[in-house]
C-alpha atoms as a PDB file:
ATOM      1  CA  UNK A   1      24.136  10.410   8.222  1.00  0.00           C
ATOM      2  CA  UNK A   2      23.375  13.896   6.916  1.00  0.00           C
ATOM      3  CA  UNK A   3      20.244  14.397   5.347  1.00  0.00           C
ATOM      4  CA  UNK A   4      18.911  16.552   3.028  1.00  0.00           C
ATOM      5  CA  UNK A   5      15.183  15.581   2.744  1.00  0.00           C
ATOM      6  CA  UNK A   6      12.565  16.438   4.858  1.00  0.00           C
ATOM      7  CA  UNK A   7      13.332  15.068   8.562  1.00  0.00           C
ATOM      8  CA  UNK A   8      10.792  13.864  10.646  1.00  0.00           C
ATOM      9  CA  UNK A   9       8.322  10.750  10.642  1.00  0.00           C
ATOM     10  CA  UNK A  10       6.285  10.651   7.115  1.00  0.00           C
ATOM     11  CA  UNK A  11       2.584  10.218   7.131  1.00  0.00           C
ATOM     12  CA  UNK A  12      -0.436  10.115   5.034  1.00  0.00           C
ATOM     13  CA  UNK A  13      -2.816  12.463   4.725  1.00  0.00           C
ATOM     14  CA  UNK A  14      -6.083  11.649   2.458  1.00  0.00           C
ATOM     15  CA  UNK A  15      -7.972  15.156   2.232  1.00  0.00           C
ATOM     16  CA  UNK A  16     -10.086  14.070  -1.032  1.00  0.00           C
ATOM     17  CA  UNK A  17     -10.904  10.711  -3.235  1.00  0.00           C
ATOM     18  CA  UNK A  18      -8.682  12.606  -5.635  1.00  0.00           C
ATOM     19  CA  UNK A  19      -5.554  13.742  -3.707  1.00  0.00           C
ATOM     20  CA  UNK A  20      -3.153  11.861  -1.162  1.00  0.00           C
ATOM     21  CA  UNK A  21      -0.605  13.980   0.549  1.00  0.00           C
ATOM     22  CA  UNK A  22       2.731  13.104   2.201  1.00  0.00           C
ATOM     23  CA  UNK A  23       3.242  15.121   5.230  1.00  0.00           C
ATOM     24  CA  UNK A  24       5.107  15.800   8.762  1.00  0.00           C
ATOM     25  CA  UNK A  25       3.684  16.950  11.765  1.00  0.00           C
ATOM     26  CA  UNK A  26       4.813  20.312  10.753  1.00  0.00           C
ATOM     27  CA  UNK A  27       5.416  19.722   6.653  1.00  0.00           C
ATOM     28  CA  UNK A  28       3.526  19.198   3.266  1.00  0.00           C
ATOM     29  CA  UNK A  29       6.072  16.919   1.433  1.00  0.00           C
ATOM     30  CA  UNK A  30       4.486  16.457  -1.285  1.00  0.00           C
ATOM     31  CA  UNK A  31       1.000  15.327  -3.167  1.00  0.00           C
ATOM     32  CA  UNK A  32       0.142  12.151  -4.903  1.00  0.00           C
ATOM     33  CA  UNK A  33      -2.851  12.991  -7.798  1.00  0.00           C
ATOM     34  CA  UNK A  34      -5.432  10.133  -7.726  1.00  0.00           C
ATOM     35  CA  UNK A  35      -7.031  11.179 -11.355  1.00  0.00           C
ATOM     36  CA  UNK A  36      -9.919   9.188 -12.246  1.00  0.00           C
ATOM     37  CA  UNK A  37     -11.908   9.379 -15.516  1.00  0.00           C
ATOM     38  CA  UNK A  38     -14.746   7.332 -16.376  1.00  0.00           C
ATOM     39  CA  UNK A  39     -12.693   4.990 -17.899  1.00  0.00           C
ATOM     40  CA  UNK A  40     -11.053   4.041 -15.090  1.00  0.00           C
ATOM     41  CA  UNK A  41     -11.510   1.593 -11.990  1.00  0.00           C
ATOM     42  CA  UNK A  42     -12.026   4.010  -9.029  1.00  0.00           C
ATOM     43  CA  UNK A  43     -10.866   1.498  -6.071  1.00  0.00           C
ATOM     44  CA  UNK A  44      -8.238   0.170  -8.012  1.00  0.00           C
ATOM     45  CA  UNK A  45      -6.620   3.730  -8.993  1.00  0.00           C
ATOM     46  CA  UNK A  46      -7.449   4.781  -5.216  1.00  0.00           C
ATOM     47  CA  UNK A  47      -5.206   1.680  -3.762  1.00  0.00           C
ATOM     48  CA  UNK A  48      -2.471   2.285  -6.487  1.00  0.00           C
ATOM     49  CA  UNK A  49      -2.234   5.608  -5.207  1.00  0.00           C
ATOM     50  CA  UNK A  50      -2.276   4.714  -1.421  1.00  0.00           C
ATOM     51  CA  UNK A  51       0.440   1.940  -2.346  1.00  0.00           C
ATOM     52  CA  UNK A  52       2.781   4.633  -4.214  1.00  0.00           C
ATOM     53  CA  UNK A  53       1.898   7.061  -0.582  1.00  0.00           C
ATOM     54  CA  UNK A  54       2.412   4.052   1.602  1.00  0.00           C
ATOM     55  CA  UNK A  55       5.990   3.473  -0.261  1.00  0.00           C
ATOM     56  CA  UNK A  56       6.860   7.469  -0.235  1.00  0.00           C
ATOM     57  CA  UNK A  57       5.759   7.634   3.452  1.00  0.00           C
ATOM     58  CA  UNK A  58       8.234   4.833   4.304  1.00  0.00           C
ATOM     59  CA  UNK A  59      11.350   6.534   2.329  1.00  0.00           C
ATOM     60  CA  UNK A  60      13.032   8.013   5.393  1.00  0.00           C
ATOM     61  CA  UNK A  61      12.674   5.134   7.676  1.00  0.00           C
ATOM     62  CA  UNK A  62      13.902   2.823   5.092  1.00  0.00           C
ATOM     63  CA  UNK A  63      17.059   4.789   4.073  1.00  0.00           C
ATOM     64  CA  UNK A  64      17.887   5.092   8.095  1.00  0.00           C
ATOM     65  CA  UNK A  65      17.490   1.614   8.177  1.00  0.00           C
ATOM     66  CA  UNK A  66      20.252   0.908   5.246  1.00  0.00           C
ATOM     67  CA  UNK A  67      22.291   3.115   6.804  1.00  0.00           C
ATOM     68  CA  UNK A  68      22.694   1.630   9.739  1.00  0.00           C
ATOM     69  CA  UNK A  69      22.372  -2.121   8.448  1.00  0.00           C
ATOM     70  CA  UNK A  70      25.507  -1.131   6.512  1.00  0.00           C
ATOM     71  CA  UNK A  71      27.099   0.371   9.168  1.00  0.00           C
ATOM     72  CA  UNK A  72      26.631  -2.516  11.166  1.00  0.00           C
ATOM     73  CA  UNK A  73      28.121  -5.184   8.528  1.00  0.00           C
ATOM     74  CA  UNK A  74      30.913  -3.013   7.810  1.00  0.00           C
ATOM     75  CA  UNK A  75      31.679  -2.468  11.861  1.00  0.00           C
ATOM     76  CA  UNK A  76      31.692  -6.997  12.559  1.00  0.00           C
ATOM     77  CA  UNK A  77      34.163  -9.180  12.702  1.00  0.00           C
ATOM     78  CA  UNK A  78      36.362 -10.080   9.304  1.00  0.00           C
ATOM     79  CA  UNK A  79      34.865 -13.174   8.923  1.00  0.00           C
ATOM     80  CA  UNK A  80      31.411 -12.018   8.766  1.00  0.00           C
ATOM     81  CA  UNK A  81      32.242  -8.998   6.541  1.00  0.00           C
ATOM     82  CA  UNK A  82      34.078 -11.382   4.152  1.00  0.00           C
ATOM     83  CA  UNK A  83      30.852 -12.741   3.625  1.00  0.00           C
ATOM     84  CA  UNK A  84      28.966  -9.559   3.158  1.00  0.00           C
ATOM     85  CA  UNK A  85      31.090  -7.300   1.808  1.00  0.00           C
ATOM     86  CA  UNK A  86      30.807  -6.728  -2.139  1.00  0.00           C
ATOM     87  CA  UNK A  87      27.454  -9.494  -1.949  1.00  0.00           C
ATOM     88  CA  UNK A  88      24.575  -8.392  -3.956  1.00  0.00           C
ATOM     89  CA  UNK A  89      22.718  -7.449  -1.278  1.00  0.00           C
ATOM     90  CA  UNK A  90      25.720  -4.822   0.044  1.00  0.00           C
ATOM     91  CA  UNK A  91      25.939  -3.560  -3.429  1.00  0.00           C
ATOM     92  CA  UNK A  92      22.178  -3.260  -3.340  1.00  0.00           C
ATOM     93  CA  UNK A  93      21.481  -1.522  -0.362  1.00  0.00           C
ATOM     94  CA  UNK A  94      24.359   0.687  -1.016  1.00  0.00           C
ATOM     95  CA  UNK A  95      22.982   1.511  -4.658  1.00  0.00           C
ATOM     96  CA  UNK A  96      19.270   2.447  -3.058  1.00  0.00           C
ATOM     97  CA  UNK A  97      21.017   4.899  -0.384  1.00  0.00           C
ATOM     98  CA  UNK A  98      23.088   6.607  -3.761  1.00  0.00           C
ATOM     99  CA  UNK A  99      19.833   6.848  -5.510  1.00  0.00           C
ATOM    100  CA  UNK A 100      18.359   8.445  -2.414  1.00  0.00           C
ATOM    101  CA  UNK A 101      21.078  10.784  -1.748  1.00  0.00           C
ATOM    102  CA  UNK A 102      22.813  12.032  -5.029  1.00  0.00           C
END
């Protein structure tokens, strides 16, 4: 797997009510704007916001993780990859790692 992103573990970083950051140990990836006007339900913009980090935090675990599922299916025995191969799920999986990578 080659990668092109950022490597490392993802994390969250929360330096304001109004800013969430995605970061390495040695990286800003990138910032998630929490903009509140008085319109607006503080908390529930807040936990949108942490959701949508959460999510971006997780993208380089879960592409690894399709990566090597598919690896894995494609590697078994015939009779399990019959049942696997061009499912849904395969197409899926493999459509989520194009949209990550192209």
């Amino acid at each position: 797997m080659q990668t092109k992103h950022t490597k490392g573990q993802w994390a969250i970083d929360k330096p304001s009510y109004e800013v969430i950051n995605i970061v390495t140990d040695t990286n800003f990836i990138c910032e998630i704007p929490c903009p509140i006007n008085e319109s607006e339900d503080t908390e529930e913009r807040q936990a949108e916001a942490e959701a949508n980090a959460k999510l971006i935090a997780a993208a380089p675990l879960l592409l690894e993780a399709l990566y090597k599922l598919l690896k894995e299916a494609r590697q078994n025995s015939f009779e399990i990859n019959k049942t696997l191969n061009d499912t849904p799920t395969e197409q899926q999986a493999q459509e989520a790692i194009n949209k990550a990578t192209n």
